[in-house]
C-alpha atoms as a PDB file:
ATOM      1  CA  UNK A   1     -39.684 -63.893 -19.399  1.00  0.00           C
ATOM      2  CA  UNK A   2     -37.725 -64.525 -22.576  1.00  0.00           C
ATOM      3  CA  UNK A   3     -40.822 -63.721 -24.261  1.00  0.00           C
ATOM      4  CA  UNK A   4     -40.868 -60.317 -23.198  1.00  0.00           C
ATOM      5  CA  UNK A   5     -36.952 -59.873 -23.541  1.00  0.00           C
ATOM      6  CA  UNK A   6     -37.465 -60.634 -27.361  1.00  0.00           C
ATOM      7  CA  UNK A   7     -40.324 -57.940 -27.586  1.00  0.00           C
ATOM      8  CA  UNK A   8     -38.089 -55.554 -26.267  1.00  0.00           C
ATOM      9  CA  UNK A   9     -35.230 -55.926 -27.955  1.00  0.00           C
ATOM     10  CA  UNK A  10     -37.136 -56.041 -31.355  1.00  0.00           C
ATOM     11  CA  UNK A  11     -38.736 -52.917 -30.646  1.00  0.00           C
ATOM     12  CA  UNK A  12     -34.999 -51.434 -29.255  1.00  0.00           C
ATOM     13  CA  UNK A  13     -33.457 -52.650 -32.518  1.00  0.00           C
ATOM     14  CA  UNK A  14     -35.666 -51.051 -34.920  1.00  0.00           C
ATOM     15  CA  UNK A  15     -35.209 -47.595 -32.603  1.00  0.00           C
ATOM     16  CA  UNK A  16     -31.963 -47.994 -32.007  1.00  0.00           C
ATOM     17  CA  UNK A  17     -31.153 -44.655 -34.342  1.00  0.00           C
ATOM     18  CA  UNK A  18     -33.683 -43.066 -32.411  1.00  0.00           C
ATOM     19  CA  UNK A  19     -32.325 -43.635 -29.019  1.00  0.00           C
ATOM     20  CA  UNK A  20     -28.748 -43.403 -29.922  1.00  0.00           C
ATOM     21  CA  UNK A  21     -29.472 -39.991 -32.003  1.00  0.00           C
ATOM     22  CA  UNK A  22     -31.215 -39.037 -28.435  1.00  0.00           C
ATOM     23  CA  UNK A  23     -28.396 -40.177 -26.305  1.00  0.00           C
ATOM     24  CA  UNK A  24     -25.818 -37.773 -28.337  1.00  0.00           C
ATOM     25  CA  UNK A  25     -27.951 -35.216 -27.900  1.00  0.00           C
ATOM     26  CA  UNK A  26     -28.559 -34.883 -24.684  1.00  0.00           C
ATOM     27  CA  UNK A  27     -24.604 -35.199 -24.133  1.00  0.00           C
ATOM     28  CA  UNK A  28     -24.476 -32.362 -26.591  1.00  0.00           C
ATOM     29  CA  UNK A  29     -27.339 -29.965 -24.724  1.00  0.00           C
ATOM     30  CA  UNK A  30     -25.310 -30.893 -21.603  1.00  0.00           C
ATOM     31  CA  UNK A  31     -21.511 -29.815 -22.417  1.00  0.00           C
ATOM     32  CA  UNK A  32     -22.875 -27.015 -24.263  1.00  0.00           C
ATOM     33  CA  UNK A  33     -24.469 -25.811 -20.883  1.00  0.00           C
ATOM     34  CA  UNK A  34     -21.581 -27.108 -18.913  1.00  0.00           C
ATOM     35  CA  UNK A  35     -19.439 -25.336 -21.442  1.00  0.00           C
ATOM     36  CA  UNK A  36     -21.382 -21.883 -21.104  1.00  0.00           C
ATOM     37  CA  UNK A  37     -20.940 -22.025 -17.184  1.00  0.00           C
ATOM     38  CA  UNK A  38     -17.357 -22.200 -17.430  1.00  0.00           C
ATOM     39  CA  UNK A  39     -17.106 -19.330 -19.598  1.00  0.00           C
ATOM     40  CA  UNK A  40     -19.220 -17.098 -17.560  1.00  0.00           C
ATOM     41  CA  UNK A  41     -17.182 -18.510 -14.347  1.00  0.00           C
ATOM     42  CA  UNK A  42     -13.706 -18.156 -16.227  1.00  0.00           C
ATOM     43  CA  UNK A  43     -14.797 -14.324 -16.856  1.00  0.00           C
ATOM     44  CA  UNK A  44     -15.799 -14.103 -13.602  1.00  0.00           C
ATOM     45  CA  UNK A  45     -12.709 -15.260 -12.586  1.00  0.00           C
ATOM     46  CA  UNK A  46     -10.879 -12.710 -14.949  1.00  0.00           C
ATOM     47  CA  UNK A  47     -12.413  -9.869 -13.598  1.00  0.00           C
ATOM     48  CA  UNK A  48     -11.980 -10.279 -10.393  1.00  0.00           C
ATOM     49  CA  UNK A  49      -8.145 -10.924 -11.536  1.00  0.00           C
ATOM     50  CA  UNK A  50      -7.858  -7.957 -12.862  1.00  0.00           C
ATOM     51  CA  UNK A  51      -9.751  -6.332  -9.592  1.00  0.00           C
ATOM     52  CA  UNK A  52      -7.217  -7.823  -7.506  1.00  0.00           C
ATOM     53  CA  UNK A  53      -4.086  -6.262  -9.741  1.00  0.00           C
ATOM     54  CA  UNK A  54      -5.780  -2.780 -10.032  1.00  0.00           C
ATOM     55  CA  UNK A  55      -5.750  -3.067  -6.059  1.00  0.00           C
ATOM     56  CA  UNK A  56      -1.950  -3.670  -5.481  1.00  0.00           C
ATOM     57  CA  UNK A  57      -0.460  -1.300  -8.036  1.00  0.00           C
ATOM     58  CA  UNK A  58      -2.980   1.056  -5.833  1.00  0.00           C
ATOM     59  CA  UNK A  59      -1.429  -0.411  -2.641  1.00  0.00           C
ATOM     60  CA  UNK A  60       2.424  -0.164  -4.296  1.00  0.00           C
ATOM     61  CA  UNK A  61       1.208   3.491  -5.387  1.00  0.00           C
ATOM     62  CA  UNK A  62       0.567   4.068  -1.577  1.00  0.00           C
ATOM     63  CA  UNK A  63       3.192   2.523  -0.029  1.00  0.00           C
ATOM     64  CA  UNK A  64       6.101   4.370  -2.165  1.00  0.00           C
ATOM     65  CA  UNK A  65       3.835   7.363  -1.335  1.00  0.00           C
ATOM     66  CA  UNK A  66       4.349   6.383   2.533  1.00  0.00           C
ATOM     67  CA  UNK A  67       8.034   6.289   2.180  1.00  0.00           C
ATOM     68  CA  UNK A  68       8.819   9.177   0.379  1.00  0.00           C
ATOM     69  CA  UNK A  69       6.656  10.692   2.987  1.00  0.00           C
ATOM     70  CA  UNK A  70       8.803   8.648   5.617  1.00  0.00           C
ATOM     71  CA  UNK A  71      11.703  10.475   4.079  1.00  0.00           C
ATOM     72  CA  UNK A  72      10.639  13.298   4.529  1.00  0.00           C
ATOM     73  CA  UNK A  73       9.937  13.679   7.822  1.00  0.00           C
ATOM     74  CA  UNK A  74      12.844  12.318   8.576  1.00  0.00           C
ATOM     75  CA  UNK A  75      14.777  15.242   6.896  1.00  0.00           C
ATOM     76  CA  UNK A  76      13.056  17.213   8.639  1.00  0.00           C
ATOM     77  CA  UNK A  77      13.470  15.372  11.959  1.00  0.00           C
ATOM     78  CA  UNK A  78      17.176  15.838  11.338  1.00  0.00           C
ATOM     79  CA  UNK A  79      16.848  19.786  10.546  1.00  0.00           C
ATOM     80  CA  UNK A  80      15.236  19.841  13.921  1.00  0.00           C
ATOM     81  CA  UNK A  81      17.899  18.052  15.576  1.00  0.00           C
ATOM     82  CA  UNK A  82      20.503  20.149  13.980  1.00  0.00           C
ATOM     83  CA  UNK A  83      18.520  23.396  15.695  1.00  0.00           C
ATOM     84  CA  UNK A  84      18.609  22.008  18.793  1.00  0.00           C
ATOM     85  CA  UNK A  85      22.144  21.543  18.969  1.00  0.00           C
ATOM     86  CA  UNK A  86      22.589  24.686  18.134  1.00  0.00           C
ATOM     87  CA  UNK A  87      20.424  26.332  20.590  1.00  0.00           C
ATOM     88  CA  UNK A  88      21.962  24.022  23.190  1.00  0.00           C
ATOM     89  CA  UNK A  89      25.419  25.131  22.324  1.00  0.00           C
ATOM     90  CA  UNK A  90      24.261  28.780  22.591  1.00  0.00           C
ATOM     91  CA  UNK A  91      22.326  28.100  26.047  1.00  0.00           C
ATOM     92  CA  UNK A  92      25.841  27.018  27.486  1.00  0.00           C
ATOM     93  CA  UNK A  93      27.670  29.806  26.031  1.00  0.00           C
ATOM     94  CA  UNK A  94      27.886  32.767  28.574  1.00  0.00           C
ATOM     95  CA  UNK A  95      25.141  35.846  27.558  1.00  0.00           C
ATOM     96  CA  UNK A  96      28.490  38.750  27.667  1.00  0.00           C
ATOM     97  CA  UNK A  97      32.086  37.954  26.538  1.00  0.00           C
ATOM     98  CA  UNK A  98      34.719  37.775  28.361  1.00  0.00           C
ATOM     99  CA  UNK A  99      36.846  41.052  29.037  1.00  0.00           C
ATOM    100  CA  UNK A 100      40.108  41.314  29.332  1.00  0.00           C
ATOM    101  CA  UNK A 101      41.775  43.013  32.532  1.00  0.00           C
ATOM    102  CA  UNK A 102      42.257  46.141  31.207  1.00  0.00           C
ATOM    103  CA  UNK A 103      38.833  46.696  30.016  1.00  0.00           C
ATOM    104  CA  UNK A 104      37.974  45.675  33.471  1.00  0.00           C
ATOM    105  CA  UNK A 105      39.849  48.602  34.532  1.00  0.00           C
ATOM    106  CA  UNK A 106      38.763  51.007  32.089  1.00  0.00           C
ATOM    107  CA  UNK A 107      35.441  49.916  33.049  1.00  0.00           C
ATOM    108  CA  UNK A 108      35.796  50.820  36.477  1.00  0.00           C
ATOM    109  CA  UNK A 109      37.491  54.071  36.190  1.00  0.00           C
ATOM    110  CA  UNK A 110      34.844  54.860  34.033  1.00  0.00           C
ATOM    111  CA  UNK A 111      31.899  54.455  36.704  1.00  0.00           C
ATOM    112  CA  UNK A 112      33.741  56.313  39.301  1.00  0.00           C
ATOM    113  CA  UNK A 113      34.255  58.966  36.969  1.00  0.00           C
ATOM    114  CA  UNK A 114      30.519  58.925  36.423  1.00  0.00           C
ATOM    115  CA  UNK A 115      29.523  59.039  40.233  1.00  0.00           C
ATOM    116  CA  UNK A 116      32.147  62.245  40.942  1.00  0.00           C
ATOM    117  CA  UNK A 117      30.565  63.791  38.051  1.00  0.00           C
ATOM    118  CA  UNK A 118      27.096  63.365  39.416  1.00  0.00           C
ATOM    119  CA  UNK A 119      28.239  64.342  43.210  1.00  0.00           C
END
């Protein structure tokens, strides 16, 4: 078994530039792949980055569009409110004003007046 040992390594040690030269290259073909995968993965990752920050300045755009909306409906909530105040305060004031006495009077001689007139 020795025998065959020796063969071997004789025939390793006069390729031994071969297989080392071998060796380093496939290491090299190897990171360079490895290394070409990360870059397409490291873009990938980029763009979807960039995806996700194009999304929430669109979601910030909305939401200060939701509260100015928000503001404004409650402005006009509070116009509304104001009106109805207002037309409550009118439904309790009486429809005529008040008379005095005397125009009470006047008032009443005035109809009587009227219906001798028309007698």
């Amino acid at each position: 078994m020795s025998k065959i040992l020796k063969k071997i390594w004789n025939k390793i040690k006069s390729y031994w530039m071969w297989i080392v030269a071998g060796i380093v290259g496939l290491v090299a073909i190897i990171s360079s792949f490895g290394s070409l995968f990360r870059k397409t993965s490291a873009n990938k990752i980029q763009d979807k980055i960039d995806d996700n920050e194009k999304s929430i300045e669109r979601v910030k755009g909305q939401t200060q569009e939701v509260k100015r909306q928000k503001r404004e409906v409650k402005k006009e909530l509070d116009d509304l409110k104001k009106e109805v105040k207002k037309t409550e305060t009118k439904k309790k004031r009486p429809g005529r004003p008040k008379k005095s006495t005397s125009d009470a009077k006047k008032n009443i001689v005035n109809k009587t007046s009227r219906r001798k007139k028309k007698k």
